[in-house]
Protein backbone atom coordinates (compact mmCIF):
# COMPACT_ATOMS: atom_id res chain seq x y z
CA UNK A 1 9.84 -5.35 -21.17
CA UNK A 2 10.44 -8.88 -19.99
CA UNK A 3 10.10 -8.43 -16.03
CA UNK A 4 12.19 -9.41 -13.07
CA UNK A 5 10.54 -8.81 -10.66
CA UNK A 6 7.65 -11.64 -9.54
CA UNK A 7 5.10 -9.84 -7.09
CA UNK A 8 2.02 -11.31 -5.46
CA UNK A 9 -0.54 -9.00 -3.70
CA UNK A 10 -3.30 -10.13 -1.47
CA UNK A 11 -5.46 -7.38 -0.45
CA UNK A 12 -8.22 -4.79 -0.39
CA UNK A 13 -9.94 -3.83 -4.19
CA UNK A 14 -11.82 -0.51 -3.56
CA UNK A 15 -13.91 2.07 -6.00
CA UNK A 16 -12.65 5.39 -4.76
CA UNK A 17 -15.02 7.81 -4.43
CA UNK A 18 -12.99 11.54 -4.75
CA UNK A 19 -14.22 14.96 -3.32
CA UNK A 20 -12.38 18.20 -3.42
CA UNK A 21 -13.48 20.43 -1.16
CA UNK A 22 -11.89 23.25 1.10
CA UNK A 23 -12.88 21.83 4.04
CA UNK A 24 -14.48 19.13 6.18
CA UNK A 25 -17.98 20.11 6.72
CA UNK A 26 -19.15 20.39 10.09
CA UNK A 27 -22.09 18.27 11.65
CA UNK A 28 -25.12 19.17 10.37
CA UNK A 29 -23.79 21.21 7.41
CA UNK A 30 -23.80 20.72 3.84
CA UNK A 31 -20.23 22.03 2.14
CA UNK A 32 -20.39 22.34 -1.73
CA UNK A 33 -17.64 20.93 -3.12
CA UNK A 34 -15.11 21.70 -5.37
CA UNK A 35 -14.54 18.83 -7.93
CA UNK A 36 -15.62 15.06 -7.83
CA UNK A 37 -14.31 12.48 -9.83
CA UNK A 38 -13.78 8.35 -9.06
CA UNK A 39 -10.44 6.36 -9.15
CA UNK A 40 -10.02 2.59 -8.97
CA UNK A 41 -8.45 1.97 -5.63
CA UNK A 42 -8.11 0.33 -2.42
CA UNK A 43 -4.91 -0.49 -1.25
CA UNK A 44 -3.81 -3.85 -2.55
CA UNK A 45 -5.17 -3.13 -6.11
CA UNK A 46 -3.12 0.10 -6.16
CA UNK A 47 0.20 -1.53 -4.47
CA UNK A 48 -0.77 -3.95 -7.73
CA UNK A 49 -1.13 -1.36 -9.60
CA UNK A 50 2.23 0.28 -8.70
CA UNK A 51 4.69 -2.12 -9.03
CA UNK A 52 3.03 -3.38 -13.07
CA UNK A 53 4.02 0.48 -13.68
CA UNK A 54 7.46 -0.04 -12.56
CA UNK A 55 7.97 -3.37 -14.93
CA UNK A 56 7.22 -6.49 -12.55
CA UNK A 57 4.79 -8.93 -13.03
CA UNK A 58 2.17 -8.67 -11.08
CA UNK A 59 -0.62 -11.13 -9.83
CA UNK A 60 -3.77 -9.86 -7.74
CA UNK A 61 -5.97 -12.48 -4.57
CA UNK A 62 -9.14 -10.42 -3.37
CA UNK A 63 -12.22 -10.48 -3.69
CA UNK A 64 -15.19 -7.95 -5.45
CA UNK A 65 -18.89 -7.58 -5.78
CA UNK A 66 -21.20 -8.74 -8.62
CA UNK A 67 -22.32 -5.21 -8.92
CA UNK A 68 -21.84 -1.82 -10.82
CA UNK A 69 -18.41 -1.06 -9.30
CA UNK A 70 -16.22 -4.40 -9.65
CA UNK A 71 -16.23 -5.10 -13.61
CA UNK A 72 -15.00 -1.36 -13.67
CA UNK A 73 -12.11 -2.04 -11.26
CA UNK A 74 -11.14 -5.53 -13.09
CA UNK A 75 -10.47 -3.57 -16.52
CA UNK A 76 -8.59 -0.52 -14.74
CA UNK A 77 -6.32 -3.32 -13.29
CA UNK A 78 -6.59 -5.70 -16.49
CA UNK A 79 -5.23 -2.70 -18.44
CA UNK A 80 -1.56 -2.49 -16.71
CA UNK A 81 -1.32 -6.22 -17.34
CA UNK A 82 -1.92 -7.60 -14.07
CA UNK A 83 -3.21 -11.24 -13.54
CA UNK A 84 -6.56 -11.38 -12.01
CA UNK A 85 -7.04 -15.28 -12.40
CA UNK A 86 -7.54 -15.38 -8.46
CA UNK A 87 -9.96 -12.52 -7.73
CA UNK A 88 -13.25 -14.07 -6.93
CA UNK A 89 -16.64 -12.26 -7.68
CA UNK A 90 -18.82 -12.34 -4.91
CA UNK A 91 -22.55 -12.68 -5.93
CA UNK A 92 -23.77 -11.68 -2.08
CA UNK A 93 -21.40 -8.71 -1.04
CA UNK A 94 -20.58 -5.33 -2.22
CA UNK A 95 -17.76 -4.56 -3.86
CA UNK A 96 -15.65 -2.24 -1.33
CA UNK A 97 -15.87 1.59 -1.57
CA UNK A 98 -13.23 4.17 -0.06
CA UNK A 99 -15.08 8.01 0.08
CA UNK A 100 -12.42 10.31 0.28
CA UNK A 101 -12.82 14.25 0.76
CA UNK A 102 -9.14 15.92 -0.05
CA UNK A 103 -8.80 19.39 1.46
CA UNK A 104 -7.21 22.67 -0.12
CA UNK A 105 -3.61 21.30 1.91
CA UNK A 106 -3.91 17.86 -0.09
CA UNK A 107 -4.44 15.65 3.02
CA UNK A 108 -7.11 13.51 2.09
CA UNK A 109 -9.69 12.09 4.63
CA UNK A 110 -11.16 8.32 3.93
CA UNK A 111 -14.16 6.67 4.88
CA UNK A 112 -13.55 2.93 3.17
CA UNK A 113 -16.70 0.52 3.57
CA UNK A 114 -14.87 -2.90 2.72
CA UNK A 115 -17.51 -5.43 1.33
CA UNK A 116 -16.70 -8.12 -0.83
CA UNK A 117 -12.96 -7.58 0.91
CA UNK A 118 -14.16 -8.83 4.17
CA UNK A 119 -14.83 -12.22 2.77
CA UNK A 120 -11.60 -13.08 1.45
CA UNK A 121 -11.31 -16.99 3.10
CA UNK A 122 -9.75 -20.20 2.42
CA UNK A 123 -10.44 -19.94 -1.46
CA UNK A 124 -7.94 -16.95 -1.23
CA UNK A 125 -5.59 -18.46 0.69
CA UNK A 126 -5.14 -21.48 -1.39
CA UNK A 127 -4.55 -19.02 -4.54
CA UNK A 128 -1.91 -17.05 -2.93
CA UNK A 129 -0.25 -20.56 -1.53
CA UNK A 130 -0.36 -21.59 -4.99
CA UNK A 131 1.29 -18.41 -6.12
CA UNK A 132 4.03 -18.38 -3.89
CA UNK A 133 6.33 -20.59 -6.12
CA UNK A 134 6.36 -18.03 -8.56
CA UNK A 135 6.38 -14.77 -6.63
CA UNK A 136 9.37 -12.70 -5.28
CA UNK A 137 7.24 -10.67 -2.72
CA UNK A 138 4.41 -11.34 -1.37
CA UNK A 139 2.49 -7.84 -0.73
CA UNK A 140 -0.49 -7.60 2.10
CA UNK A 141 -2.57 -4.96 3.87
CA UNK A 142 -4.82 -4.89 6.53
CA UNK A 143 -8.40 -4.05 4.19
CA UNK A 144 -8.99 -7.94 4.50
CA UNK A 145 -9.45 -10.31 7.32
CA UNK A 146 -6.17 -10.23 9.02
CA UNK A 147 -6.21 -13.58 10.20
CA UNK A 148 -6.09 -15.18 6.11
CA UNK A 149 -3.21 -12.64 5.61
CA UNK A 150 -1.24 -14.14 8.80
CA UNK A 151 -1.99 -17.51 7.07
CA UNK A 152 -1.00 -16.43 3.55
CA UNK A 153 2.43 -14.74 5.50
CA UNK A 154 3.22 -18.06 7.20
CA UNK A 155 3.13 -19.67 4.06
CA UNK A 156 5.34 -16.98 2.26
CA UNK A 157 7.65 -17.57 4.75
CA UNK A 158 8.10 -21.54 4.78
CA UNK A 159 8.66 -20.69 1.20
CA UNK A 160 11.70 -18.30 2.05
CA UNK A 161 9.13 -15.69 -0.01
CA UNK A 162 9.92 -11.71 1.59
CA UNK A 163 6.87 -10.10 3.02
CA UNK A 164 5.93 -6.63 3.30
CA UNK A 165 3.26 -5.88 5.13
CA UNK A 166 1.39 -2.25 4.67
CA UNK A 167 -0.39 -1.97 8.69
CA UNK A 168 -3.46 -0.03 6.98
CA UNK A 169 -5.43 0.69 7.92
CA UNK A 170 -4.65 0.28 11.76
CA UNK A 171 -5.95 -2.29 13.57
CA UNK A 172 -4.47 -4.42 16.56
CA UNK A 173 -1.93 -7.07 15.78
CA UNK A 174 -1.36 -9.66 18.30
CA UNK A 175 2.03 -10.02 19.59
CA UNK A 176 2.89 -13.47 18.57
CA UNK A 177 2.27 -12.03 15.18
CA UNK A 178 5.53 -9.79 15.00
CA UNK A 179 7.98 -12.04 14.53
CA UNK A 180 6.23 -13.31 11.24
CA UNK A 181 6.89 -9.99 9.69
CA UNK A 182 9.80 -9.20 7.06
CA UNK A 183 9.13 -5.90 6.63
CA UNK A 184 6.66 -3.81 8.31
CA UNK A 185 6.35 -0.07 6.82
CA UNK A 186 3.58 1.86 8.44
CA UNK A 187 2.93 5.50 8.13
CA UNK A 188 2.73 8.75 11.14
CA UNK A 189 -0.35 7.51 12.36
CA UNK A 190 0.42 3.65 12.35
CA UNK A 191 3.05 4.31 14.05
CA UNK A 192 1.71 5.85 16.75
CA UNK A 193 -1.42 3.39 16.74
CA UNK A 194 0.91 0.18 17.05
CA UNK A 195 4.04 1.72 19.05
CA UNK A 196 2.44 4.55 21.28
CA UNK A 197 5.12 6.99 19.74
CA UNK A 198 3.80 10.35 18.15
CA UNK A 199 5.75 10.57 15.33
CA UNK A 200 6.71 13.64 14.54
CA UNK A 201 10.38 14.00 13.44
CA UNK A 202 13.08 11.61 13.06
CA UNK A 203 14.21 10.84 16.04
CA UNK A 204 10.83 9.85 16.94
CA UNK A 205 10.87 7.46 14.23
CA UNK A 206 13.71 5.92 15.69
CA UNK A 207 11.90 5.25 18.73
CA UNK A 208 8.75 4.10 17.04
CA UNK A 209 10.95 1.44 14.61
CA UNK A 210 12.61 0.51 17.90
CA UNK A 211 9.73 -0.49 19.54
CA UNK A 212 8.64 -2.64 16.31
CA UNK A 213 12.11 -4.46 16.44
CA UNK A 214 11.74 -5.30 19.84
CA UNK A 215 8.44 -7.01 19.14
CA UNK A 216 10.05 -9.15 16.38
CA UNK A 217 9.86 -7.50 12.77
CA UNK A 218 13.20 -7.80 11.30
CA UNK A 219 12.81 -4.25 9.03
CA UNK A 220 10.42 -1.48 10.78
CA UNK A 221 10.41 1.26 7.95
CA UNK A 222 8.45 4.47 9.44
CA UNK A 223 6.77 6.56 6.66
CA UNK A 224 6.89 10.58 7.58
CA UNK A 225 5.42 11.66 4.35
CA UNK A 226 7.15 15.34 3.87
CA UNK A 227 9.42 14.55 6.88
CA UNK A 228 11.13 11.69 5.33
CA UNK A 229 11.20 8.17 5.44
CA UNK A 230 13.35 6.51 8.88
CA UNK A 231 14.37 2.55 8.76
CA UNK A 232 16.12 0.11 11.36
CA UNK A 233 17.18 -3.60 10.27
CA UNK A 234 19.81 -6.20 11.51
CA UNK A 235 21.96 -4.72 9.06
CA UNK A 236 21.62 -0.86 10.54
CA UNK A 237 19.16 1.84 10.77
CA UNK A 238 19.03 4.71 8.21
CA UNK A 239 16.83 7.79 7.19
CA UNK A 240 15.77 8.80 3.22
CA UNK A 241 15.29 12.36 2.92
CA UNK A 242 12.07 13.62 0.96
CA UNK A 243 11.91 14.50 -2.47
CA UNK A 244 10.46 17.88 -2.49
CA UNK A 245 7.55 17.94 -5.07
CA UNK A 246 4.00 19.92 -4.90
CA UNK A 247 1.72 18.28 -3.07
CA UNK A 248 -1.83 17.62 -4.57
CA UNK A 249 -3.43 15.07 -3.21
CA UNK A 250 -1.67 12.08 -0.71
CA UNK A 251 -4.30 9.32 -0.85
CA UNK A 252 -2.42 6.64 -3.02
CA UNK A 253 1.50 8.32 -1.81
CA UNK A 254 1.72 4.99 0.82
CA UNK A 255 0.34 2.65 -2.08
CA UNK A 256 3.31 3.59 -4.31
CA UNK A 257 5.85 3.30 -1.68
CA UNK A 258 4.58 0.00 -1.11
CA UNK A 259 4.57 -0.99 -5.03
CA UNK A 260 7.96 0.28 -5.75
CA UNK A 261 10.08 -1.23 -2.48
CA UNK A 262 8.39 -4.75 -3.57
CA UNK A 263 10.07 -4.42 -6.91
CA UNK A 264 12.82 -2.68 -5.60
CA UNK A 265 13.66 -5.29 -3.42
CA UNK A 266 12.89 -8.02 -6.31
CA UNK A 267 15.01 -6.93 -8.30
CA UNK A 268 17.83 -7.27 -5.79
CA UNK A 269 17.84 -3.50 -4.70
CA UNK A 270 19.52 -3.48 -1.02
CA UNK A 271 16.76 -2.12 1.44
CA UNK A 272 18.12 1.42 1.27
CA UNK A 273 18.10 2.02 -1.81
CA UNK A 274 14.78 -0.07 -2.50
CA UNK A 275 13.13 2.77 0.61
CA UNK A 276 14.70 5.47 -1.86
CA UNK A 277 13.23 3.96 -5.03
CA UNK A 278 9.86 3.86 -2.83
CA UNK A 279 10.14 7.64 -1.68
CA UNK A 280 10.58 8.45 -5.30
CA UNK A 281 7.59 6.58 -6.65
CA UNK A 282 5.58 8.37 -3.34
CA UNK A 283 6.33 11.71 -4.13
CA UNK A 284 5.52 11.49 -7.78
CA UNK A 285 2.11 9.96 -6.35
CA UNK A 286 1.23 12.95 -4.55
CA UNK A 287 1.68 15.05 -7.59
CA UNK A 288 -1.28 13.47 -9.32
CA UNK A 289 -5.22 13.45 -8.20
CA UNK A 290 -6.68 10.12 -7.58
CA UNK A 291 -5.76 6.46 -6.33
CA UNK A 292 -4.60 3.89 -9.02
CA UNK A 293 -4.29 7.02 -11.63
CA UNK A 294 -1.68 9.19 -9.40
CA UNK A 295 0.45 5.78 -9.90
CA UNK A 296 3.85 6.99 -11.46
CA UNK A 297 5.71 5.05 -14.19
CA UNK A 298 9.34 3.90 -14.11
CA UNK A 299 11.08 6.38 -16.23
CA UNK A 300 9.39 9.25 -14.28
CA UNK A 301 10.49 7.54 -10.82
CA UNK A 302 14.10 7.00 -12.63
CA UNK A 303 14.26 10.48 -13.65
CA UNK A 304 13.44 11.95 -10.26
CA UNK A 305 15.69 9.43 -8.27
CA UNK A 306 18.03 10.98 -10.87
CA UNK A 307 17.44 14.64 -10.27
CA UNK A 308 19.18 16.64 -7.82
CA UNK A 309 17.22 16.76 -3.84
C-alpha cells in the first residue's frame, strides 16, 4: 500500500533474550525454566517495527554492535520494509541485549544491558535532523542518551514535527525539559517514577497526567495496561477502556501503543481516537509471545477496533 503516514524513530535496538518460567528464582537458586526462545527487540526498533505493520513508512537512527546479534536484528527490521540507512554499526560496543523472564501471569521482568545504544551522538543526531523534512512523527525513548534525544526533539519541534516520547525506561527528566514534549505516554510505573502518583485506577491517572501538564507537556497519556488507558490535553481529558483479550506475555504491549498512536496521529486521527487505535494494537500485542514478533498487523487491529468491547 502506498503509505501516509511518514514516521521517524530514534531509539534503543535490542536482541531479546525470552524465558518462560513460573517464577522469579530466588537468590541463590537455580529455577528450570519453561520455554526459551529470542525476539528482535528493544524499544525503538519495535515502535519501528509497529507502525511498518500498520502501513507507514518507517525510517530507523540507532546504533548496533559489529557482533553476532546486530546483522540478525537489521534483517528482522529490513524485512517489514523499514529504512535503516542511518543505523550505524559500532565496531567497539555491543549490540544491546534485553533478558526477559515472563511469569505464568504474563508480566514479564527485563534486565536490558544497552551497548552500542549508549553511543548514539552527533552522527545520530544529524540523521534524524536530516529526516525531519520528511517525517510526520518523530518517535523517541529513553534506551539512548537522553540528552541527543532532547536535541533531536528540539529540532522536531522548530520543524513543527509532533513528538511522542515513550519515558522508558524511567529515568529523571529535568524540568526545563517538559515543556519540549508533545506527547508524553508513560506506563503504571512511569507514572509513578516521574509524578509521585501510584497509579492504580483512573482517577489516579488523572492526578498523575495532571501533574505532567503542570510541568509543561501539552498531552500526558497514562498507560494502565488492563485498567485502561487515561489522557488530558488542551483540548480535554478522556479515558479508553481496555480491550479485553488473554493475556500472554506484555513485554512489547507499550511498543505497539507507541507504533500505532504515531500513525494514528499521522494519518490525521484526532488524539482519542489515535489512544484507541493504540489500545487496540496493545492488546493484540499481549496476545502473542515475544517483542518485534507479538507486533499486530492492521487488519487484525481494524478488526478488533471493530469488534464489540
Amino acid at each position: 500500500m502506498d503509505a501516509s503516514a511518514n514516521i521517524l524513530v530514534f531509539g534503543g535496538i535490542n536482541m531479546g533474550l525470552i524465558t518462560r518460567s513460573s517464577r522469579l528464582p530466588r537468590p541463590g537458586e537455580t529455577l528450570r525454566g519453561e520455554r526459551f526462545y529470542s525476539s528482535s527487540g528493544g524499544k525503538g526498533a519495535t515502535q519501528a517495527v509497529a507502525a511498518a505493520r500498520l502501513g507507514a513508512r518507517v525510517k530507523m537512527v540507532g546504533r548496533v554492535g559489529d557482533d553476532l546479534f546486530g546483522p540478525v536484528l537489521l534483517e528482522a527490521l529490513r524485512r517489514d520494509g523499514i529504512d535503516l540507512s542511518a543505523v550505524a554499526v559500532d565496531a567497539d560496543h555491543a549490540t544491546g541485549v534485553g533478558v526477559i523472564v515472563v511469569d505464568s501471569s504474563g508480566q514479564n521482568h527485563i534486565l536490558a544491558t544497552y551497548g552500542a545504544n549508549l553511543q548514539c551522538n552527533e552522527e545520530q543526531l544529524e540523521a534524524v535532523e536530516q529526516a525531519l523534512p520528511h517525517a510526520d512523527v518523530l518517535v523517541v525513548q529513553m534506551e539512548i542518551p537522553f540528552a541527543i534525544s532532547l536535541r533531536a526533539v528540539q529540532a522536531a519541534r522548530e520543524r513543527g514535527v509532533r513528538v511522542i516520547l515513550d519515558p522508558a525506561p524511567a529515568a529523571a527528566i529535568e524540568a526545563e525539559v517538559y515543556p519540549h514534549l508533545d506527547i508524553v505516554a508513560p506506563n503504571q510505573t512511569e507514572a509513578e517514577f516521574h509524578t509521585g502518583i501510584v497509579v492504580d485506577d483512573v482517577e489516579a491517572a488523572a492526578k498523575a497526567a495532571a501533574v505532567l501538564r503542570a510541568k509543561g507537556v501539552r498531552v500526558a497519556v497514562i498507560k494502565m495496561a488492563e485498567l485502561g488507558v487515561y489522557f488530558e490535553a488542551d483540548a480535554g481529558s478522556g479515558f479508553v477502556p481496555p480491550f479485553r483479550v488473554a493475556a500472554l506475555d506484555t513485554t512489547a504491549a507499550g511498543d505497539a501503543f507507541h507504533g500505532a498512536l504515531a500513525v494514528a496521529l499521522a494519518e490525521g486521527k484526532n488524539l482519542e481516537d489515535g489512544i484507541r487505535f493504540g489500545a487496540a494494537a496493545g492488546a493484540l500485542a499481549v496476545t502473542r509471545p515475544g517483542v518485534q514478533d507479538a507486533m499486530p498487523n492492521r487488519a487484525a487491529v481494524e478488526a478488533l477496533l471493530g469488534s464489540p468491547s
